[in-house]
C-alpha atoms as a PDB file:
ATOM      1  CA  UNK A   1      -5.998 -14.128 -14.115  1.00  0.00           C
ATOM      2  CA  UNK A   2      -8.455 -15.684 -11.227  1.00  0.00           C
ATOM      3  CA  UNK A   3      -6.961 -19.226 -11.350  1.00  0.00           C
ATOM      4  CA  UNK A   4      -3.483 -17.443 -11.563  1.00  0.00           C
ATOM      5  CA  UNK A   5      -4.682 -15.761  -8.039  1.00  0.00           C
ATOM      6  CA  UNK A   6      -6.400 -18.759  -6.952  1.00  0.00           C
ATOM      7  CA  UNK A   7      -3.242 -20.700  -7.528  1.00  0.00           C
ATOM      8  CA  UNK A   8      -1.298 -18.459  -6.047  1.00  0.00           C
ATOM      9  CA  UNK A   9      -3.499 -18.066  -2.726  1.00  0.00           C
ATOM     10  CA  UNK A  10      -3.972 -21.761  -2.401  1.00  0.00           C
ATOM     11  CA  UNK A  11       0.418 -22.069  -2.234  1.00  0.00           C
ATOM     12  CA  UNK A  12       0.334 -19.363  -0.019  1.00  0.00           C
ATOM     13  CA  UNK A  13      -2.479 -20.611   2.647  1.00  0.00           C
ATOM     14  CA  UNK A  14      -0.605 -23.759   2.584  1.00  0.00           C
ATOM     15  CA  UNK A  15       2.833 -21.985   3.182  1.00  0.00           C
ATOM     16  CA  UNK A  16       1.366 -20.123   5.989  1.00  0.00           C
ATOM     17  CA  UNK A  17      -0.069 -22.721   7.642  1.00  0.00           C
ATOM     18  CA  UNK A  18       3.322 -24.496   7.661  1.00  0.00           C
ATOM     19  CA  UNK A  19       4.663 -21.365   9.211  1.00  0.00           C
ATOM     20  CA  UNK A  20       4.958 -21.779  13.508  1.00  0.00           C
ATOM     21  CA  UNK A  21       3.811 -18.550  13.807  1.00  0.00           C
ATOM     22  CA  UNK A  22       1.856 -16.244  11.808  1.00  0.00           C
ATOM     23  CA  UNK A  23       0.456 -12.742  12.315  1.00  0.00           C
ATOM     24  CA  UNK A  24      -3.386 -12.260  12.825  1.00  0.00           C
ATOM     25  CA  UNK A  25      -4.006 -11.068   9.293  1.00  0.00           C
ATOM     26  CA  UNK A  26      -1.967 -14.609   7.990  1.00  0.00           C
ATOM     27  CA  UNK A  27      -4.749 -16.513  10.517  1.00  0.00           C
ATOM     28  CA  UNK A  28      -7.720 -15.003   9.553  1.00  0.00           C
ATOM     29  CA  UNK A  29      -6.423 -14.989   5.847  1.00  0.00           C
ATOM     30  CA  UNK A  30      -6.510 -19.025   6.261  1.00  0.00           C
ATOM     31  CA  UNK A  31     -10.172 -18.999   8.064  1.00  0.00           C
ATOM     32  CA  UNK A  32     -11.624 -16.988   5.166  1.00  0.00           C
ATOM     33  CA  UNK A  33      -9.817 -19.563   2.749  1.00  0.00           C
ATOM     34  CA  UNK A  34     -10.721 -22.556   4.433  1.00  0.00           C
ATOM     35  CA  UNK A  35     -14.472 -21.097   5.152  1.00  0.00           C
ATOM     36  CA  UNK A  36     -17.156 -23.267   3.000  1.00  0.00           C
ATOM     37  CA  UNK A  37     -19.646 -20.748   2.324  1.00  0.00           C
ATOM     38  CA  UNK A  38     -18.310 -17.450   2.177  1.00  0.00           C
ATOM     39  CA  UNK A  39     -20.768 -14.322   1.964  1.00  0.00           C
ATOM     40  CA  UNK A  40     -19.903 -11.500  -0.356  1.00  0.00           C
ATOM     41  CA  UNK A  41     -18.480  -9.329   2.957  1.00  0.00           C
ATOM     42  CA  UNK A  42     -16.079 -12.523   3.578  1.00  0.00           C
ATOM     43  CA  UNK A  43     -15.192 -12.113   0.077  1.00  0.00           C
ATOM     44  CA  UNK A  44     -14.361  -8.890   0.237  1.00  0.00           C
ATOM     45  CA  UNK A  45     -11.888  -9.109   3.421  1.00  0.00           C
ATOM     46  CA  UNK A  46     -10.292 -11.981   1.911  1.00  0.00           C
ATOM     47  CA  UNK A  47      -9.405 -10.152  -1.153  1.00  0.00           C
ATOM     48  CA  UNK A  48      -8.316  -6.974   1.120  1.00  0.00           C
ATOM     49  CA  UNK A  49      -6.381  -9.854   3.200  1.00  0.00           C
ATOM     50  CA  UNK A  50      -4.431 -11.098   0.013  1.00  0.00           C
ATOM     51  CA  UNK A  51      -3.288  -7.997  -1.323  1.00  0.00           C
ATOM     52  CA  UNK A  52      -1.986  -7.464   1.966  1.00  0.00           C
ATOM     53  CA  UNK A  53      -0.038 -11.078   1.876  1.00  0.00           C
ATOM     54  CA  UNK A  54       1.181 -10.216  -1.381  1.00  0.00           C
ATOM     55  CA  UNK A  55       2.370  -6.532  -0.650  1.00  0.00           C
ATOM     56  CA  UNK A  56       4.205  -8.544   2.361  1.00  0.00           C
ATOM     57  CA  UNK A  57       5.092 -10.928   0.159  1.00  0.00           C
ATOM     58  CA  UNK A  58       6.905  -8.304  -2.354  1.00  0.00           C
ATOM     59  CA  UNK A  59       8.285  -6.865   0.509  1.00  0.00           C
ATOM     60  CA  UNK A  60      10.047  -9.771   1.858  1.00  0.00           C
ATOM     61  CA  UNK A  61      11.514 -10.394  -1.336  1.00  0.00           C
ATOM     62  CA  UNK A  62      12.566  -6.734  -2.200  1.00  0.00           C
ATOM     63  CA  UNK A  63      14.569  -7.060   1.364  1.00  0.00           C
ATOM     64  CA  UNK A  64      15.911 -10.489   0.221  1.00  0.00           C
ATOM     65  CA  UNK A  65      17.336  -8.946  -3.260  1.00  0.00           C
ATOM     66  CA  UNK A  66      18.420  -5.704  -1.081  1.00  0.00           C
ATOM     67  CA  UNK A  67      20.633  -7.908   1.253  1.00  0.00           C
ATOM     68  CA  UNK A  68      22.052  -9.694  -1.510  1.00  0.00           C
ATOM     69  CA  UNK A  69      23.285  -6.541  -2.952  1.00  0.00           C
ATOM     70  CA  UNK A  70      24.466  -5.434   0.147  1.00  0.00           C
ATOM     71  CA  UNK A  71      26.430  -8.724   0.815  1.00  0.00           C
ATOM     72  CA  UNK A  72      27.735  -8.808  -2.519  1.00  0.00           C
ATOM     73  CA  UNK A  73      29.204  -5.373  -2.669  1.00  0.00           C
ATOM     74  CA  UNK A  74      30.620  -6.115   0.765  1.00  0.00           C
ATOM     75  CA  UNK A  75      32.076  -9.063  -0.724  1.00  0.00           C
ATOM     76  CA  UNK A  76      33.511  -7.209  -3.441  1.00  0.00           C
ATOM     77  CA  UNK A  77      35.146  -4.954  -0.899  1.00  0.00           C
ATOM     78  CA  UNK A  78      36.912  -7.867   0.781  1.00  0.00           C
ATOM     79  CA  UNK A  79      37.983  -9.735  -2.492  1.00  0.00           C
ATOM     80  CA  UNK A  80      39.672  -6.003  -3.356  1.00  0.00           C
ATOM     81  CA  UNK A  81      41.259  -6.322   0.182  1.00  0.00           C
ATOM     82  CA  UNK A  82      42.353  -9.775  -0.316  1.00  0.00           C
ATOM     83  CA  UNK A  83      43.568  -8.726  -3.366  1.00  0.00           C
ATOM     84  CA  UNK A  84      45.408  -5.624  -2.590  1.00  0.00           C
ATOM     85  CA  UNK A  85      47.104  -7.528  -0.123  1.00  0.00           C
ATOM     86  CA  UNK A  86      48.232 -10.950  -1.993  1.00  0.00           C
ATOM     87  CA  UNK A  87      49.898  -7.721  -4.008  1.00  0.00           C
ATOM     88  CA  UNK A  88      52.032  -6.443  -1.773  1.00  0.00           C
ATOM     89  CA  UNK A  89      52.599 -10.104  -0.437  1.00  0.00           C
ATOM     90  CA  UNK A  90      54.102 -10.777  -4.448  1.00  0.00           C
ATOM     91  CA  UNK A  91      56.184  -7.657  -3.899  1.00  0.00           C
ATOM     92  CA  UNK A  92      57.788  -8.825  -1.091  1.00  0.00           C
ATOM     93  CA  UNK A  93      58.574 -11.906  -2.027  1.00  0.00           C
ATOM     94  CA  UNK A  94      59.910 -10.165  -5.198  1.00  0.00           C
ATOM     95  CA  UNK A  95      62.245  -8.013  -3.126  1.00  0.00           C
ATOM     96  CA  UNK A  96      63.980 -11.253  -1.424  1.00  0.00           C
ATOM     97  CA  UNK A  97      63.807 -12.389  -4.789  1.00  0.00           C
ATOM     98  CA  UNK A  98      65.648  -9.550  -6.110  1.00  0.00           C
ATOM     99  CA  UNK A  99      68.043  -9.550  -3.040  1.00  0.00           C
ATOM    100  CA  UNK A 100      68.973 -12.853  -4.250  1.00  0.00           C
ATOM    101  CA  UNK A 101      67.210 -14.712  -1.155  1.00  0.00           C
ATOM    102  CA  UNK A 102      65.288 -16.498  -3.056  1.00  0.00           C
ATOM    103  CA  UNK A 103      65.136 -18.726  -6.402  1.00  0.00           C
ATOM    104  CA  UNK A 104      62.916 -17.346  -9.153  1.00  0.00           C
ATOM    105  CA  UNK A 105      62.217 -20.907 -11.168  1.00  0.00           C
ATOM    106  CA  UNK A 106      61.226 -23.010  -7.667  1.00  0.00           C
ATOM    107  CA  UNK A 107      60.668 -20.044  -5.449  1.00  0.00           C
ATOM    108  CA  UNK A 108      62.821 -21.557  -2.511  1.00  0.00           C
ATOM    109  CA  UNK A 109      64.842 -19.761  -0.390  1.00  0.00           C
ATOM    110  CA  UNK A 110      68.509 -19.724  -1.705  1.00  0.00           C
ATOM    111  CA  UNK A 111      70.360 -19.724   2.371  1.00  0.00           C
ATOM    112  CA  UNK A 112      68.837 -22.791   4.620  1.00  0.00           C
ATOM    113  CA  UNK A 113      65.359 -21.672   5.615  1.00  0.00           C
ATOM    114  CA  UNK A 114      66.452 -21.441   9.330  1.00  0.00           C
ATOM    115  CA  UNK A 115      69.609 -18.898   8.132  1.00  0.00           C
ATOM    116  CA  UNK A 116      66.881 -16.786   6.401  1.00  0.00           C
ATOM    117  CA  UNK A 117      64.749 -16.025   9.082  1.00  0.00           C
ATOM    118  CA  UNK A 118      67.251 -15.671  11.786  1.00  0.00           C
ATOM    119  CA  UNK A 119      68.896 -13.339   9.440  1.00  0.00           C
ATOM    120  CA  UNK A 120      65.250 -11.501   9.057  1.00  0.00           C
ATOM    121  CA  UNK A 121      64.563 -11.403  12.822  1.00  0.00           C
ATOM    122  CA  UNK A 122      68.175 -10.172  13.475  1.00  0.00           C
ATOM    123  CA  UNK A 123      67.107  -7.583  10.983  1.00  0.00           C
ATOM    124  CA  UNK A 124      63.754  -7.048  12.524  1.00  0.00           C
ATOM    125  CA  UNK A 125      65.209  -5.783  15.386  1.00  0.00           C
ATOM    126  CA  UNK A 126      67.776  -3.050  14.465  1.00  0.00           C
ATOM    127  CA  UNK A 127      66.449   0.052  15.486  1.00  0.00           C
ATOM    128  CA  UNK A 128      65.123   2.427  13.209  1.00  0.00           C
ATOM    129  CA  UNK A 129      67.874   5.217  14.364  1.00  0.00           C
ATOM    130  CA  UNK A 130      70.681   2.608  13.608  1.00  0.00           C
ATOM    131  CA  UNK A 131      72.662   4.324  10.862  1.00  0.00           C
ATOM    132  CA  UNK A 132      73.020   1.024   9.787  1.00  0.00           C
ATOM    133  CA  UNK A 133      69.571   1.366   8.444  1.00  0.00           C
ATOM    134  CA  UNK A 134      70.386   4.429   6.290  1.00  0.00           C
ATOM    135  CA  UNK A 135      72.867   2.539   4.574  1.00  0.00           C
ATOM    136  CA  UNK A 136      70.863  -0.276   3.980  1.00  0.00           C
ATOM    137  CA  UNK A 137      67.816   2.146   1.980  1.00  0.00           C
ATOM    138  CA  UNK A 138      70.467   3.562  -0.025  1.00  0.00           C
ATOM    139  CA  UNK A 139      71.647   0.229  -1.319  1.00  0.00           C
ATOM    140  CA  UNK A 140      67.715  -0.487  -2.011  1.00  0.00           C
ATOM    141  CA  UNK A 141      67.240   2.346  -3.860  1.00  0.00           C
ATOM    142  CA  UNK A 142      70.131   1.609  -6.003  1.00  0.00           C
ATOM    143  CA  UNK A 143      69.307  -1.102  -6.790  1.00  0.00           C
ATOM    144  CA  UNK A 144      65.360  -0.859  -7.500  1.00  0.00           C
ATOM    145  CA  UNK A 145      66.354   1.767  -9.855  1.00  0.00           C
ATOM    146  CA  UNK A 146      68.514  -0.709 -11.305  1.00  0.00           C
ATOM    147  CA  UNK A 147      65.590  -3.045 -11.843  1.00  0.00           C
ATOM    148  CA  UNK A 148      63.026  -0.672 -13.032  1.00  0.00           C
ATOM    149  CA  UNK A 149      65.870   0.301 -15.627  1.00  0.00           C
ATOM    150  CA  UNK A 150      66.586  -2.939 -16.995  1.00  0.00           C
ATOM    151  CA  UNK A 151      62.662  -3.890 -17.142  1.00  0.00           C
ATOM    152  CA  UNK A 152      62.442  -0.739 -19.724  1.00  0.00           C
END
């Protein structure tokens, strides 16, 4: 167990003195270490000094694993987004698809590409009162019933 701590302080007294700054407990840590002839009070403050170090040590590396989980589970929550929308992406494409706008096997647009989305801007802008409109949901609904019923 000592030459476990004595490796373990020796790492860390050479970490820290790579380190551009370090905290007055991390400098007098590395006196004590480096110190020749040590009496048994030096002793004792360097092993007060390294339980310290290692308690900050822990510590750092408990935050470290705590912002990993946090990141991850934000991640998570963005994949989901991403995901949730690349669905309703698929279902819109499906809808052109069903509309006939589109070719299933290569996925190209059926009408010149140009046609399509002068047609869908013309669309675009047909106001929402336009009974135009009403007619146009009542088709839809036709014929997505159509399509759930022949998929059962």
């Amino acid at each position: 167990m000592a030459d476990n701590n004595e490796d373990w302080l020796s790492h860390r007294v050479l970490y820290l003195k790579g380190l551009k700054s370090r905290t007055e407990q991390q400098n007098i840590l590395i006196a004590l270490y480096d110190k020749e002839i040590r009496t048994p009070q030096d002793d004792k403050k360097l092993n007060v000094l390294v339980k310290a170090e290692k308690a900050a040590d822990r510590a750092t590396k408990a935050r470290i694993e705590a912002n990993k989980l946090i990141q991850a589970e934000k991640n998570a929550e963005k994949k989901a987004e991403r995901k949730a929308r690349d669905h309703e992406l698929y279902n819109s494409a499906g809808l052109l698809i069903l509309a006939g706008l589109v070719d299933t096997k290569t996925g190209k647009p059926t009408l010149d590409k140009a046609e399509l989305l002068g047609a869908l801007l013309g669309l675009a802008k047909v106001p929402k009162e336009d009974p135009r409109r009403k007619e146009w949901q009542r088709a839809g609904t036709t014929a997505l019933a159509e399509q759930s019923e022949h998929k059962k």
